[in-house]
Each structure stands twice: as C-alpha cells, then as structure tokens.
N, C-alpha and C. Protein backbone atom coordinates (compact mmCIF):
# COMPACT_ATOMS: atom_id res chain seq x y z
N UNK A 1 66.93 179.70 124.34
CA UNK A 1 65.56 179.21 124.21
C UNK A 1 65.24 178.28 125.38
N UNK A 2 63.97 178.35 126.24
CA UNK A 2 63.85 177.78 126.96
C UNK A 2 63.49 176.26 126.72
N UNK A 3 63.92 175.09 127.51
CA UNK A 3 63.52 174.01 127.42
C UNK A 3 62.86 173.77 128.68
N UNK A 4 62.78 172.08 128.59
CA UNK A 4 62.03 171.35 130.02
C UNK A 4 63.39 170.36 130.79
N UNK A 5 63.27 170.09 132.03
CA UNK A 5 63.89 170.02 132.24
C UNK A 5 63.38 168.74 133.41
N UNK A 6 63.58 167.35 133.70
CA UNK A 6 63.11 166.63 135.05
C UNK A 6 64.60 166.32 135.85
N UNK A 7 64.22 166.78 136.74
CA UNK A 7 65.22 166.24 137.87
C UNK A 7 64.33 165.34 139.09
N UNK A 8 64.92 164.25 139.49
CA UNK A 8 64.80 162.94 140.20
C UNK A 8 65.30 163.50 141.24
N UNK A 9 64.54 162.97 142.38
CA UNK A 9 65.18 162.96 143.88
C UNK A 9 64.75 161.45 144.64
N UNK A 10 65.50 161.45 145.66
CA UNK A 10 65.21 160.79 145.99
C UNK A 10 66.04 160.53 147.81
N UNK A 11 65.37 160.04 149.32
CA UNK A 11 66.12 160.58 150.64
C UNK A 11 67.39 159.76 150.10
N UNK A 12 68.49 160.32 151.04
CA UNK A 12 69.70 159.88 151.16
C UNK A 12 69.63 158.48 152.20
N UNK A 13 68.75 159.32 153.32
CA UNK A 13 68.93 157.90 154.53
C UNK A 13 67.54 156.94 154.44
N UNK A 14 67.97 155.53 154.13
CA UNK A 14 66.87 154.76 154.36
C UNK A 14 66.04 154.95 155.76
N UNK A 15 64.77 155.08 155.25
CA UNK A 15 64.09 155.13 156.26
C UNK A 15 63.57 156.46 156.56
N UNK A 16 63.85 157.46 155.90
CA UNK A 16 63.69 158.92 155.94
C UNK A 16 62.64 158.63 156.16
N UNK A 17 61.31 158.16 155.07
CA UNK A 17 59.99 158.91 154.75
C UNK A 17 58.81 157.75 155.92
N UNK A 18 59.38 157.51 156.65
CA UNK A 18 59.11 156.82 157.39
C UNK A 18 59.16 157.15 158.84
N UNK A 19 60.27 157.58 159.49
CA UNK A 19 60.63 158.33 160.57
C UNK A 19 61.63 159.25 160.10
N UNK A 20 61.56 160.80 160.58
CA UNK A 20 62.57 161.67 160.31
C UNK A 20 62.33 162.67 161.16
N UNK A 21 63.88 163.38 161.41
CA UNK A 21 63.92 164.17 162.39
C UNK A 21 63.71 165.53 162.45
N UNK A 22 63.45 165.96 163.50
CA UNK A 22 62.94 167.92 163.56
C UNK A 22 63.91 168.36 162.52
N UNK A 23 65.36 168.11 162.36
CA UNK A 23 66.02 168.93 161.23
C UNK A 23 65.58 168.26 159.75
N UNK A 24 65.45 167.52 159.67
CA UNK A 24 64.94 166.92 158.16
C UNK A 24 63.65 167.29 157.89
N UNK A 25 62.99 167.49 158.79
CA UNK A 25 61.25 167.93 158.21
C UNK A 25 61.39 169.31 158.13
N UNK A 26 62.32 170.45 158.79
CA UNK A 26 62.77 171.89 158.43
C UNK A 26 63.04 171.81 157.27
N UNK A 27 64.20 170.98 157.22
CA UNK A 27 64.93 171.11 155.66
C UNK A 27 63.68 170.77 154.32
N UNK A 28 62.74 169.84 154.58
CA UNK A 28 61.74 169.48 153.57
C UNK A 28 60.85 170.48 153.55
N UNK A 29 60.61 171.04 154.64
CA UNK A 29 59.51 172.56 154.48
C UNK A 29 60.01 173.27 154.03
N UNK A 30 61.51 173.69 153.69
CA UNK A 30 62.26 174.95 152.69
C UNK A 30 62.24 174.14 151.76
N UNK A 31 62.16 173.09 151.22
CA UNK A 31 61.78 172.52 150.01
C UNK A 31 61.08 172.54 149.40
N UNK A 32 59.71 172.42 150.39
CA UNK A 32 58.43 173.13 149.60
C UNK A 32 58.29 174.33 149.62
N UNK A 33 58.86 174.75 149.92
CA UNK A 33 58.65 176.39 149.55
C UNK A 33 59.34 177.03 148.80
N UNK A 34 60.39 176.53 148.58
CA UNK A 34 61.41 176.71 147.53
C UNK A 34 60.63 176.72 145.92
N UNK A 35 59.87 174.62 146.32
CA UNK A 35 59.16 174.45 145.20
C UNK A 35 58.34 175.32 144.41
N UNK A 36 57.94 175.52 145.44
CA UNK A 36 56.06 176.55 145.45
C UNK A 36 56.77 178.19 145.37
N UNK A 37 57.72 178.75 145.40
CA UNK A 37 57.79 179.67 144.83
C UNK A 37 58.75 179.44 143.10
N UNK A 38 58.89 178.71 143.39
CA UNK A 38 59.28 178.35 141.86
C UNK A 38 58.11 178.11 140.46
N UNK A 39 57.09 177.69 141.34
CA UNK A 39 55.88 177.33 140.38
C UNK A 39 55.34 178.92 140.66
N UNK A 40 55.18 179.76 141.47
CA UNK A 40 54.46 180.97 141.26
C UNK A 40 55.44 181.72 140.03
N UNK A 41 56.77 181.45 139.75
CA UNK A 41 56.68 181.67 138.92
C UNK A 41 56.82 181.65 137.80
N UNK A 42 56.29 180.28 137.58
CA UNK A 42 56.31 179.75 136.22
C UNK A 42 57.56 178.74 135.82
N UNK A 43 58.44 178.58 136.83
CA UNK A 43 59.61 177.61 136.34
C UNK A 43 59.57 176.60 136.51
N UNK A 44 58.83 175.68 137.85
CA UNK A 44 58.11 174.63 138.11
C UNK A 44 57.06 174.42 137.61
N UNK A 45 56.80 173.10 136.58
CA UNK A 45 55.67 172.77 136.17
C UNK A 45 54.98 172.07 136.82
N UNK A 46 55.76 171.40 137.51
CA UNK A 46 54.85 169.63 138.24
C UNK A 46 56.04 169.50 139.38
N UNK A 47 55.17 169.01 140.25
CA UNK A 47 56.29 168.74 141.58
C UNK A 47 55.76 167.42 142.45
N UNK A 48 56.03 166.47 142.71
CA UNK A 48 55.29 165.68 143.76
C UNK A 48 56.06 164.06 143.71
N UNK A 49 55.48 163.37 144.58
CA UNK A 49 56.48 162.12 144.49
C UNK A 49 55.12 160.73 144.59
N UNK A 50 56.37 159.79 144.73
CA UNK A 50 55.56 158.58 144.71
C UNK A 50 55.16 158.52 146.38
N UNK A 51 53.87 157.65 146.57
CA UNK A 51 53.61 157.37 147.76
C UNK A 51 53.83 156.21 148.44
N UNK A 52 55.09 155.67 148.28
CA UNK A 52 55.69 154.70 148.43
C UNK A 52 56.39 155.09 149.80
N UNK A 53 56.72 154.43 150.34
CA UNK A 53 58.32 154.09 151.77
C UNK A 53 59.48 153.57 151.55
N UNK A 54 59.42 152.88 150.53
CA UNK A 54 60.48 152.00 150.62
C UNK A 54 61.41 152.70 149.69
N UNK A 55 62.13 151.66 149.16
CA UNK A 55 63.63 152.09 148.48
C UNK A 55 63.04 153.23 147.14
N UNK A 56 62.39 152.21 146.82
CA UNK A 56 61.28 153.09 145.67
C UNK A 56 61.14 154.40 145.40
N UNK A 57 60.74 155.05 146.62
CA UNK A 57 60.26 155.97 146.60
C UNK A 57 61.32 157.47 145.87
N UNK A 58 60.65 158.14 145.58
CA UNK A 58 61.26 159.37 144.76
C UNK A 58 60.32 160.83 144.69
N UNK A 59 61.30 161.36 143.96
CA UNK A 59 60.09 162.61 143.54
C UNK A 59 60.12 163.32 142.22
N UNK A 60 59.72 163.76 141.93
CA UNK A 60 60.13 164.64 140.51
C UNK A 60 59.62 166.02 140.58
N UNK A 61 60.75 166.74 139.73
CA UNK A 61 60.20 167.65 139.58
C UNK A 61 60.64 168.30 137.98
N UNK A 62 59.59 168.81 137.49
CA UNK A 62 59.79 169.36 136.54
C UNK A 62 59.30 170.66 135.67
N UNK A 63 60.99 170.96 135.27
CA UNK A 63 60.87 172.79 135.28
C UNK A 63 61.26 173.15 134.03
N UNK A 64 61.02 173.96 133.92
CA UNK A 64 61.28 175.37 132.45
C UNK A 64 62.70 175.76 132.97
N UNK A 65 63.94 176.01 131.73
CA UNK A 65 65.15 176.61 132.26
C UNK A 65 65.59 176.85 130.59
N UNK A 66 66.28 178.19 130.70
CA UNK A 66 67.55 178.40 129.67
C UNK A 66 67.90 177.56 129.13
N UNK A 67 68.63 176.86 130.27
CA UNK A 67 69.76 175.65 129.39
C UNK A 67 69.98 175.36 130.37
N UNK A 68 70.48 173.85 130.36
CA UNK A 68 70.86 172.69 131.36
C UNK A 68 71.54 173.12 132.37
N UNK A 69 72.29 173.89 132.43
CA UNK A 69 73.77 174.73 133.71
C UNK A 69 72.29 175.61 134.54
N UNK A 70 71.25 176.14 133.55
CA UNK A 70 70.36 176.93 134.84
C UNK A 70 70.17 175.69 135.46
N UNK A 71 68.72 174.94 134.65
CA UNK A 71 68.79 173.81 135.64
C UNK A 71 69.02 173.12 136.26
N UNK A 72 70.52 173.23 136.16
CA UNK A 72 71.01 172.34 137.12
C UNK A 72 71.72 173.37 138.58
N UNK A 73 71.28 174.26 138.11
CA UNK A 73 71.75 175.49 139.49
C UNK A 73 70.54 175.42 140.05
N UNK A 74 69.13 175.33 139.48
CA UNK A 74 68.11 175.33 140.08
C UNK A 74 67.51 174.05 141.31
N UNK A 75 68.02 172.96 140.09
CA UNK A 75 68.25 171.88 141.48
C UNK A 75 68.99 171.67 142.68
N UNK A 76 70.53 172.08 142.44
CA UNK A 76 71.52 172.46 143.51
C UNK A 76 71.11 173.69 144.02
N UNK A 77 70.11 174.45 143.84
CA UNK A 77 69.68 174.92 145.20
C UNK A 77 68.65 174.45 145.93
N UNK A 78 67.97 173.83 145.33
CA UNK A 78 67.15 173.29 146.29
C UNK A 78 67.62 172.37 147.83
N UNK A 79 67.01 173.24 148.63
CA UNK A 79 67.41 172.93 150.04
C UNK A 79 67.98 171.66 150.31
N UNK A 80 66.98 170.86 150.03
CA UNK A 80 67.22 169.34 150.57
C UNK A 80 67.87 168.26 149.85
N UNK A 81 68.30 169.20 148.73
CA UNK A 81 69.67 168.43 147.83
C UNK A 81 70.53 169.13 148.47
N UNK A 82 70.73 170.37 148.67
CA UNK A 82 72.20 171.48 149.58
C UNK A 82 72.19 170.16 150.89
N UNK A 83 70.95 170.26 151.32
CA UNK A 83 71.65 169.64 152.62
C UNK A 83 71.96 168.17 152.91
N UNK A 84 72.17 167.61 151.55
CA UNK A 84 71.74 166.18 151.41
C UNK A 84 70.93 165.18 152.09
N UNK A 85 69.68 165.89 152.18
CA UNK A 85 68.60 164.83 152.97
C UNK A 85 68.09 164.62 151.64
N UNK A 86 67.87 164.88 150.37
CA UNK A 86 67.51 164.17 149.29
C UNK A 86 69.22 164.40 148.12
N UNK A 87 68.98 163.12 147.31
CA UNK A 87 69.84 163.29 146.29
C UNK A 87 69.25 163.14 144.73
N UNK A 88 69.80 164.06 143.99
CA UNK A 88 68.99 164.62 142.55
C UNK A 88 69.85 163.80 141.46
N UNK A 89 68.67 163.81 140.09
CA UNK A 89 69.58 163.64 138.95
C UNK A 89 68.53 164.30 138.07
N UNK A 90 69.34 165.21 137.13
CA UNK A 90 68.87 166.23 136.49
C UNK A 90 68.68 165.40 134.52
N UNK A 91 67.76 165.64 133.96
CA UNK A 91 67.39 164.79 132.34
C UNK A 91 66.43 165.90 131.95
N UNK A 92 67.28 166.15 130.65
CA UNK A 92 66.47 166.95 129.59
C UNK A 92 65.34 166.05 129.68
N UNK A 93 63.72 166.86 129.20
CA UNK A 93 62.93 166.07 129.30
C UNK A 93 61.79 167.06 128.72
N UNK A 94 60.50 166.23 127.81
CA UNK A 94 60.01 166.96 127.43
C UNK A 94 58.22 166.76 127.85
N UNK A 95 57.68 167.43 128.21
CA UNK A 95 56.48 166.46 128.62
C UNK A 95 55.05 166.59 126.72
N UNK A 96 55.14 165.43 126.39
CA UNK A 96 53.92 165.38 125.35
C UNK A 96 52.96 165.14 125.05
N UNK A 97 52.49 164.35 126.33
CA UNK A 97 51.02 164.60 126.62
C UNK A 97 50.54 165.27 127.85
N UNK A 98 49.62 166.18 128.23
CA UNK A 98 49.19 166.66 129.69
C UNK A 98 47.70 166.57 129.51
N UNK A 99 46.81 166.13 130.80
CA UNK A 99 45.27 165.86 130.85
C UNK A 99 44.78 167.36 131.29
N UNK A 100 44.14 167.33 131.22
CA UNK A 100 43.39 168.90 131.51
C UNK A 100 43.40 168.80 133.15
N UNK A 101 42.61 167.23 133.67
CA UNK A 101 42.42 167.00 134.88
C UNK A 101 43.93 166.93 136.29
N UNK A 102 44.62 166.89 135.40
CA UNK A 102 45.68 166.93 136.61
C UNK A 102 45.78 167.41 137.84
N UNK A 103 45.79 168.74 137.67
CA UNK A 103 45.50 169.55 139.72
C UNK A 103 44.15 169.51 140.04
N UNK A 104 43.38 168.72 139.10
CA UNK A 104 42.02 168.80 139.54
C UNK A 104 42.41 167.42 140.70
N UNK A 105 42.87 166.43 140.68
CA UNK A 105 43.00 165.46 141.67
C UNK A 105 42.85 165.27 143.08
C-alpha cells in the first residue's frame, strides 16, 4: 500500500547556495530534472526549499512510495545526494492539510 514519504536535504559545503561551481550547478540541474520527472509521474508531490543562505537552509521533498526501502532508493538516487553536493534524511510523513492555492503562488 502506498504511503507518503518527506525526505530533507540539505548542501554538504557551507556556502554552496551562495557561490557554487560549474560542477555543482550540473549536478543541481539533474536534480531538477530528476525531480520534475518524478512529479510527471505522480511520485513527487511537493518539491522546493527554503529561501534562506545560511546554515538554515534546506529542501524538501515529498513523495508517494510502496514502502520506506522504495523511498529511500528514490532519494539515494537522486543526483545531488549520489554526488554529495546535498545530504538527505528520509521520515514517514503524512501531509493533512493542502490549500487549493498552492502552485497557484
């Protein structure tokens, strides 16, 4: 039975989202695309981060999976956890309220 699933990211090197290099902004563009074909189909619900710089900063994402071992294969592929320019932590998770307005933003 499928559940929900949030996994946390967040860069490895201080200072990433601030200055970063031709290979780290590759690696974050197979990230989004990774993302964004994950939401075409249907396994990504919500994807996006805080707009923060500092230590703070993070991202979430959260997906539809089997059971915890998919999801957590689904996060370990994501590019920029493989290549450790971001690092993940994966939490059952259920979302119980949603606004209609959300991607309207």
């Amino acid at each position: 039975m499928a559940a929900q699933y949030l996994y946390r990211i967040q860069p490895t090197r201080e200072g990433f989202l601030i200055e970063s290099t031709p290979e780290e902004d590759a690696i974050v563009s197979n990230h989004f695309a990774y993302l964004k074909e994950l939401t075409t189909q249907g396994v990504v619900l919500l994807a996006g981060r805080t707009l923060t710089t500092d230590a703070s900063s993070h991202g979430l994402v959260i997906l539809i999976a089997d059971s915890e071992d998919e999801a957590r294969a689904i996060m370990e592929k994501d590019p920029a956890v493989m290549a450790s320019v971001f690092r993940a932590e994966l939490f059952p998770f259920g979302v119980a309220l949603a606004g209609e307005g959300l991607l309207s933003l």
